[in-house]
Protein backbone atom coordinates (compact mmCIF):
# COMPACT_ATOMS: atom_id res chain seq x y z
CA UNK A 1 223.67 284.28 24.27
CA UNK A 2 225.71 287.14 24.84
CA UNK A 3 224.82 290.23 22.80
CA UNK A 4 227.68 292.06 21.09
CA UNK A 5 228.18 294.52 18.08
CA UNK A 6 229.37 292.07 15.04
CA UNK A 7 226.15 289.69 15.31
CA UNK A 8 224.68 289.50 11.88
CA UNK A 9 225.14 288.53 8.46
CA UNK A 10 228.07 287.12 7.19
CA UNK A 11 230.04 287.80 10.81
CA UNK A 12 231.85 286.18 13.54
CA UNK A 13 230.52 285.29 16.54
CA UNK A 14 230.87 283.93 19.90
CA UNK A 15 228.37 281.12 21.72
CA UNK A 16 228.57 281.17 25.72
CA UNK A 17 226.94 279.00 27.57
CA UNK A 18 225.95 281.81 30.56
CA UNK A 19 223.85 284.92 29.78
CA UNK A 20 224.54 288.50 30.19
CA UNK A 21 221.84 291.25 30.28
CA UNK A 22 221.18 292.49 27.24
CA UNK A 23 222.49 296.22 26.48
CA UNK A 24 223.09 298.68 23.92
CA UNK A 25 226.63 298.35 22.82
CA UNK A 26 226.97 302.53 22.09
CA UNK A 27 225.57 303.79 25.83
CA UNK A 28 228.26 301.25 27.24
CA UNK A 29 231.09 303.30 25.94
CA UNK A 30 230.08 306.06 28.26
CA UNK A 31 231.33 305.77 32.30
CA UNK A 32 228.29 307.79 33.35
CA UNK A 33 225.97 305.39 31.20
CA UNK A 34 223.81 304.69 34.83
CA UNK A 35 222.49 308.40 34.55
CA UNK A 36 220.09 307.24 31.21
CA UNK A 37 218.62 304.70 33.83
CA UNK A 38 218.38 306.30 37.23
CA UNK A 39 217.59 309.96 36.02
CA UNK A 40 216.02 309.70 32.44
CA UNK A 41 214.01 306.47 33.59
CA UNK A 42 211.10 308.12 31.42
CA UNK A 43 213.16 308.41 28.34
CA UNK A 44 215.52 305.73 28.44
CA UNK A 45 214.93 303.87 25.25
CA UNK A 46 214.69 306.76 23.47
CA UNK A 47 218.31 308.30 24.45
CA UNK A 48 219.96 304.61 24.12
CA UNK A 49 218.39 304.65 20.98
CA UNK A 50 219.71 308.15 19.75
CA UNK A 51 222.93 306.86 21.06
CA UNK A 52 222.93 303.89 19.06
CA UNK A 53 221.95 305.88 15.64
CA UNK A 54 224.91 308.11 16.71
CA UNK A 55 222.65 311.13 16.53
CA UNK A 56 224.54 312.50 19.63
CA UNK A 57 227.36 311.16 21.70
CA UNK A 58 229.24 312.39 24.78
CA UNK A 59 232.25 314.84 25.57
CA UNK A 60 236.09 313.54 25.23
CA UNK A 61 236.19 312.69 28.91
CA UNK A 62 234.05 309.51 27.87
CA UNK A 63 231.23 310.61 29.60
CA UNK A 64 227.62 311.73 28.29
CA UNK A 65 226.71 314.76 30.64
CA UNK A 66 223.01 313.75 30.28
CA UNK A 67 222.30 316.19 32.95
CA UNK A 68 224.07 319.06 31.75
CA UNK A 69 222.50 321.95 29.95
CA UNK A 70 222.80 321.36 26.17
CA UNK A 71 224.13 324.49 24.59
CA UNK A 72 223.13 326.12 21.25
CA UNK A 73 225.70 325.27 19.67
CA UNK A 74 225.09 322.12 20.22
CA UNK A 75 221.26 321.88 19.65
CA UNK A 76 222.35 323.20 16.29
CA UNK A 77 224.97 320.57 15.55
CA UNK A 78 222.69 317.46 16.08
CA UNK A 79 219.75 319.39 14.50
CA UNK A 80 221.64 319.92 11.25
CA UNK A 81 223.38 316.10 11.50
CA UNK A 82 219.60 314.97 11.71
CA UNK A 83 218.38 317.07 8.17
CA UNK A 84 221.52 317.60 6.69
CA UNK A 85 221.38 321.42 5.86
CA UNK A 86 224.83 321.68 5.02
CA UNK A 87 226.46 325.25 5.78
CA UNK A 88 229.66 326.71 5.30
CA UNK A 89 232.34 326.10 7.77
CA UNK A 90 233.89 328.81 9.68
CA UNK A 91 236.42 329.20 12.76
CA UNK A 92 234.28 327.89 15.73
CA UNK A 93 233.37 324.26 15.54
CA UNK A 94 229.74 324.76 15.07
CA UNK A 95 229.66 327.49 12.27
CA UNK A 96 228.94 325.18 9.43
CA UNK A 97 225.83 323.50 11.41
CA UNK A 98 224.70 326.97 12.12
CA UNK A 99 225.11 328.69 8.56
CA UNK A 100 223.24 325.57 7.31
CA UNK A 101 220.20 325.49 9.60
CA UNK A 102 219.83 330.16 9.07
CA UNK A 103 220.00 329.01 5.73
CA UNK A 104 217.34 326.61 5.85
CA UNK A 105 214.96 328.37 7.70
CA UNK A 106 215.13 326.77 11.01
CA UNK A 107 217.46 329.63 13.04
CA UNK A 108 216.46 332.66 12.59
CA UNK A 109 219.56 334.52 12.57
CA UNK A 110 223.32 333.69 13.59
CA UNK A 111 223.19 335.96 16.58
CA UNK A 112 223.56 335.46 20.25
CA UNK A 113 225.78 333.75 22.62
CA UNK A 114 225.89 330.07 21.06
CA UNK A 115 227.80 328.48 24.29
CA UNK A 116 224.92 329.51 26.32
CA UNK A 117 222.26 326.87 27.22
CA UNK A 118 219.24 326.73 25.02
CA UNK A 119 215.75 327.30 27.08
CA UNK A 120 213.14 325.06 26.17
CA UNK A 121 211.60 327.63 24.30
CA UNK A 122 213.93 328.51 21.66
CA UNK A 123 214.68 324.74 21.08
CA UNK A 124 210.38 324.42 20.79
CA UNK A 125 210.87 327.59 18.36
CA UNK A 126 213.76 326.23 16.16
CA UNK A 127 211.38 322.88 15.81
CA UNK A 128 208.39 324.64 14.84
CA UNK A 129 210.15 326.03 11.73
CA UNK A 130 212.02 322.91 11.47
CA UNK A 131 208.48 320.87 11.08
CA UNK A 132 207.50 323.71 8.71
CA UNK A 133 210.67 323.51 6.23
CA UNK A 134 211.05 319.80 6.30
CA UNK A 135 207.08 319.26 6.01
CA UNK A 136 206.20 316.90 9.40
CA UNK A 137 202.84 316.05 9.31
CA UNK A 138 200.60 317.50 12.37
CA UNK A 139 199.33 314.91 14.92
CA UNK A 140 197.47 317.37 17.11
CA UNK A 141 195.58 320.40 15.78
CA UNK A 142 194.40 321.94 18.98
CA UNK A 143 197.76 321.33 20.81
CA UNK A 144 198.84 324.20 22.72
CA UNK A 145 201.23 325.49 25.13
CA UNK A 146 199.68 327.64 28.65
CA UNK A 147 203.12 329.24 29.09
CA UNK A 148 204.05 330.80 25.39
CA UNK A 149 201.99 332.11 22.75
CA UNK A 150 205.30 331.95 20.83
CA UNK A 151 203.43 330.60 16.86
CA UNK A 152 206.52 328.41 16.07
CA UNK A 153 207.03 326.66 19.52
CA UNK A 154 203.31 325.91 19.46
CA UNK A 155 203.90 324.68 16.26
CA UNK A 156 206.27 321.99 17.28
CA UNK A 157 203.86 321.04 19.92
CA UNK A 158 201.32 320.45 17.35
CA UNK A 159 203.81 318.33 14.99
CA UNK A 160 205.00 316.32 18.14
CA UNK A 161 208.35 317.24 18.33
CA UNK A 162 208.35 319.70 21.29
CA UNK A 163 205.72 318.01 24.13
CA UNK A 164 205.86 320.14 27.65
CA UNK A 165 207.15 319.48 31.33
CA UNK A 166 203.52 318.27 31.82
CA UNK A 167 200.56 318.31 29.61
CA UNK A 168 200.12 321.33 28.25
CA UNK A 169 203.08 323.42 29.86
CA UNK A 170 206.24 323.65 28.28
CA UNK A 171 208.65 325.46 30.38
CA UNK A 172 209.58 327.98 28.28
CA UNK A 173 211.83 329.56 30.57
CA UNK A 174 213.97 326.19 31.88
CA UNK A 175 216.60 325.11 30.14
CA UNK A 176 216.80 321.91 27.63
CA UNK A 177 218.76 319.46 29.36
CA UNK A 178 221.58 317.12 27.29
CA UNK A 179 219.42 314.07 28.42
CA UNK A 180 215.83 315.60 27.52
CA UNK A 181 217.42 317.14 24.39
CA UNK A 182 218.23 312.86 23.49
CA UNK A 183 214.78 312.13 23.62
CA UNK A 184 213.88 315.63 21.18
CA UNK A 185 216.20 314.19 18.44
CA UNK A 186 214.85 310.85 18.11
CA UNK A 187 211.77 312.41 17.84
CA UNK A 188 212.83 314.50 15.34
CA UNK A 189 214.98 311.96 13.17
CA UNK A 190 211.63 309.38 13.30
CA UNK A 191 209.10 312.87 11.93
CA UNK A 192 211.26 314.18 8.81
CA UNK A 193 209.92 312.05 6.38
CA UNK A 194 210.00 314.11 2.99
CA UNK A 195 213.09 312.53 0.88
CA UNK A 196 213.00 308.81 2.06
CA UNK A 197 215.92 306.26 0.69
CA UNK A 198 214.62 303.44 -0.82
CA UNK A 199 214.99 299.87 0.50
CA UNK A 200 217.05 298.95 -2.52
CA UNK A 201 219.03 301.74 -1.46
CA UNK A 202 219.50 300.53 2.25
CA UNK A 203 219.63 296.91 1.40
CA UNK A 204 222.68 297.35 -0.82
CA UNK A 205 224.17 299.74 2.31
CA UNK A 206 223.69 296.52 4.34
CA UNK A 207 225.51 294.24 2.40
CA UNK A 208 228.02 296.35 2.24
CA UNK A 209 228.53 296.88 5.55
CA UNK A 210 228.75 293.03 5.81
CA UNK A 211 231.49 292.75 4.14
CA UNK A 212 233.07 295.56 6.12
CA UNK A 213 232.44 293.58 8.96
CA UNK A 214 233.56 290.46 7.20
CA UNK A 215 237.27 291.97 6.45
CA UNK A 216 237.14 293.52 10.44
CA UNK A 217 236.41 289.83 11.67
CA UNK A 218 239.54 288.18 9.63
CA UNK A 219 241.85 290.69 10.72
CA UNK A 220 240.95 290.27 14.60
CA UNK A 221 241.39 286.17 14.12
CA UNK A 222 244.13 286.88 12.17
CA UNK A 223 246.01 289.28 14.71
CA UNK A 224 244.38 288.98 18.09
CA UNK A 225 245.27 292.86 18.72
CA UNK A 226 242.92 295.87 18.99
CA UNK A 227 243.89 298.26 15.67
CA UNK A 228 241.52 301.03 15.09
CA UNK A 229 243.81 302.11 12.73
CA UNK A 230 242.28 299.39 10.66
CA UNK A 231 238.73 301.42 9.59
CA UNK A 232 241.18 302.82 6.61
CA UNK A 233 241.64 299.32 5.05
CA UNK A 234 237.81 298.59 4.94
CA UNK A 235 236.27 298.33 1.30
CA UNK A 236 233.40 300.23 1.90
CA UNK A 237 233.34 302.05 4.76
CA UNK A 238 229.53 301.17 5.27
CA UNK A 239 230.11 300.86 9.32
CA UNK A 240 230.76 303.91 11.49
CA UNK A 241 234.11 304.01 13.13
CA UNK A 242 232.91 303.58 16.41
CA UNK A 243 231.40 300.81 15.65
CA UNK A 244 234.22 298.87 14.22
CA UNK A 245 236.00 299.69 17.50
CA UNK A 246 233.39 298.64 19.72
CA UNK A 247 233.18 295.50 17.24
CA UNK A 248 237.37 294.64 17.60
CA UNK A 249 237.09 295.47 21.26
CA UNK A 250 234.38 292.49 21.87
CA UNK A 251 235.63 290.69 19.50
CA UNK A 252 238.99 290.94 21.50
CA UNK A 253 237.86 290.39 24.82
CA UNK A 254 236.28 286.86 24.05
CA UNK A 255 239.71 286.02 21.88
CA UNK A 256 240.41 282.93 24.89
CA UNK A 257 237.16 282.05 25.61
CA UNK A 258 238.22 278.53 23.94
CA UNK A 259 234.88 278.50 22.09
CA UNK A 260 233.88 277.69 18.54
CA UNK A 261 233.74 280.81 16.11
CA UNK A 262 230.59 280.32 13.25
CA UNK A 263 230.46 281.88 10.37
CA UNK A 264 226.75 283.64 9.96
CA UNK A 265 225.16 284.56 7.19
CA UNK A 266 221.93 286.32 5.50
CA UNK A 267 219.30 284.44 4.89
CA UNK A 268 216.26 287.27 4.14
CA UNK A 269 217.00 291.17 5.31
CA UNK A 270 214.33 293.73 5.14
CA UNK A 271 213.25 297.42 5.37
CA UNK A 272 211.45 297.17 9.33
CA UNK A 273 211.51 301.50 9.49
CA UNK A 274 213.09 304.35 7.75
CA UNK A 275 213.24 308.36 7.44
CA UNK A 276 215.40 310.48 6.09
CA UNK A 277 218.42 310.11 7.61
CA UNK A 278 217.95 307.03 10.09
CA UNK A 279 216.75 304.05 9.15
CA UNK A 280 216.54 299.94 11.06
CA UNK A 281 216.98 296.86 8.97
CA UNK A 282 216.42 293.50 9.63
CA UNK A 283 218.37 290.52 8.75
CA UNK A 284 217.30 286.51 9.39
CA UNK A 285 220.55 284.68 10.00
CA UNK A 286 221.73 280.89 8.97
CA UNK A 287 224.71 278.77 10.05
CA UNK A 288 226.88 278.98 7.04
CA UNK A 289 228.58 275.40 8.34
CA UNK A 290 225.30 273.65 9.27
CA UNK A 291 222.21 275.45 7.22
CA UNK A 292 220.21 276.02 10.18
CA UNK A 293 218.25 279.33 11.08
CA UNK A 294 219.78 281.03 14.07
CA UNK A 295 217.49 283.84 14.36
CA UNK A 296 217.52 287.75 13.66
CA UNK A 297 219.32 290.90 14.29
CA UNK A 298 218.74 294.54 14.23
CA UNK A 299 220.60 296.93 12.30
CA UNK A 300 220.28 300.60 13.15
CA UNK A 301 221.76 303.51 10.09
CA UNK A 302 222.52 307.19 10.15
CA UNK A 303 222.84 308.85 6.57
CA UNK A 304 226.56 310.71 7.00
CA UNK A 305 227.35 313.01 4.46
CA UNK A 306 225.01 311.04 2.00
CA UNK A 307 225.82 307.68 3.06
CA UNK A 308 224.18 305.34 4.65
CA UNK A 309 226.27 303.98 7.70
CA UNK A 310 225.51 301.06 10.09
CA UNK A 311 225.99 302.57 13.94
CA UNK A 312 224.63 299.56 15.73
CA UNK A 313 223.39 295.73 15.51
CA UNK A 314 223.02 293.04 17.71
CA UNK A 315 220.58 290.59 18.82
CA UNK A 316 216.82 292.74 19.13
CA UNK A 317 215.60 293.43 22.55
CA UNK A 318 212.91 294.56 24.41
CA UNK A 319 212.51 298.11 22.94
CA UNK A 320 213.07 296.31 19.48
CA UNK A 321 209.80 294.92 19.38
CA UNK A 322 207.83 297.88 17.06
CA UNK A 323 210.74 297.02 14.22
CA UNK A 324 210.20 292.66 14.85
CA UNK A 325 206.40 293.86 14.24
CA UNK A 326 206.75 296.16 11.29
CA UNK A 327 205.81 295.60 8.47
């Protein structure tokens, strides 16, 4: 079966007879999508995964610039989108993120040059007092570091956040790359743990975002034509906008396959992980027409301003299995 965005609950979808390989619908917006693979090999999951929860994306070219240093400013911005600091906005793009995070304890100050690339060592020292303020748990007492005494980067080593180049090493004076720094805010987003939704909470998110999806699906049969334009008519907004595009755009692509459409819908969903501000649900599906079970899918959310918003579902693959086995 091929594996697009709008396959769950109450949601069009298309049968084929042929398979493709399965993907991650987010990291196939991106032209340069073949770095994750071919020079993050030891990450990979992790950055599609970030991808998919929208915890970073790429630059306006359309590409992702995984190897690429990441600048401060940067760092800062996905940081704060991860635990939410708030901050007040100012004229450069990242002031807000910034003013939140000094706020909060995780910067220390607002100085320096923030379009400069951030070594490995500051980003270890801004997640040390990150795991401090937003109480992750330690998984390593004795962890260490051979090439900084630095307290707070150590720190992040012992609350798992910051590991080294190899063990015990962090290379303190490299810099983070964009595609290393991918792999750092996963971590991060699956270790901040203190203010948890509950699965009420994320349930009713869910079924909202169904319907979202619902209205998306009727307007594509009913028009055939790609119109992003179309987000502002949702109900409840419970799907990010690049997913509804990504959504229209397969949705659009299969419009003359000749095959059957089938209306899905939920049979059971459930809680498989969550944190504070991503979180996976699963949903069994039925055929609405027939009553059979067709199987599950995977729903990955990012809490936006508040809100809980679907970035990404599909059929579960390989690196899905720890959510299928959850509890």
């Amino acid at each position: 079966m091929f594996k697009k965005p709008a396959l769950f609950a109450a949601l069009v979808v298309m049968l084929f007879a042929f398979t493709v390989p399965a993907h991650a619908e987010m990291e196939y917006r991106f032209s340069d999508k073949d770095t994750i693979t071919k020079d993050f090999s030891w990450g990979q999951d992790d950055i599609i995964e970030a991808i998919d929860f929208e915890l970073y994306g790429g630059y306006p070219d359309g590409t992702l610039g995984l190897n690429n240093n990441m600048t401060r400013a940067e760092f800062a911005a996905v940081l704060n989108r991860i635990v939410d600091a708030g901050g007040t906005p100012g004229q450069n793009w990242y002031d807000g993120a910034v003013d939140g995070l000094v706020k909060a304890g995780v910067i220390p100050d607002k100085g320096g040059n923030w379009d400069a690339a951030i070594t490995r060592l500051e980003a270890a020292q801004w997640l040390g007092r990150l795991a401090k303020v937003y109480q992750v748990a330690v998984k390593d007492q004795g962890a260490t570091f051979s090439d900084t005494s630095d307290p707070d980067a150590i720190y992040a080593n012992k609350a798992g956040l910051m590991k080294g180049i190899s063990p015990g090493v962090l290379g303190a004076n490299q810099n983070l790359l964009r595609g290393e720094a991918g792999v750092l805010l996963l971590r991060v987003a699956k270790s901040v743990d203190n203010n948890l939704p509950s699965d009420e909470e994320l349930i009713q998110a869910q079924k909202e975002a169904e319907e979202d999806m619902a209205v998306n699906a009727d307007h594509m049969r009913n028009t055939w034509k790609l119109d992003f334009s179309f987000y502002d008519s949702l109900p409840y907004k419970r799907i990010s906008q690049n997913y509804m595009e990504a959504d229209q755009r397969a949705m659009y692509a299969l419009r003359n396959s000749g095959r059957t459409l089938s209306l899905l819908g939920a049979k059971e969903i459930r809680v498989a992980e969550k944190h504070n501000a991503i979180a996976v649900t699963l949903t069994k599906l039925y055929n609405k027409e027939k009553g059979y079970d067709v199987g599950s899918a995977i729903s990955r959310w990012k809490k936006i301003n508040g809100r809980w918003i679907l970035t990404q579902s599909g059929n579960p693959e390989m690196r899905d299995l720890k959510y299928l086995q959850s509890k």
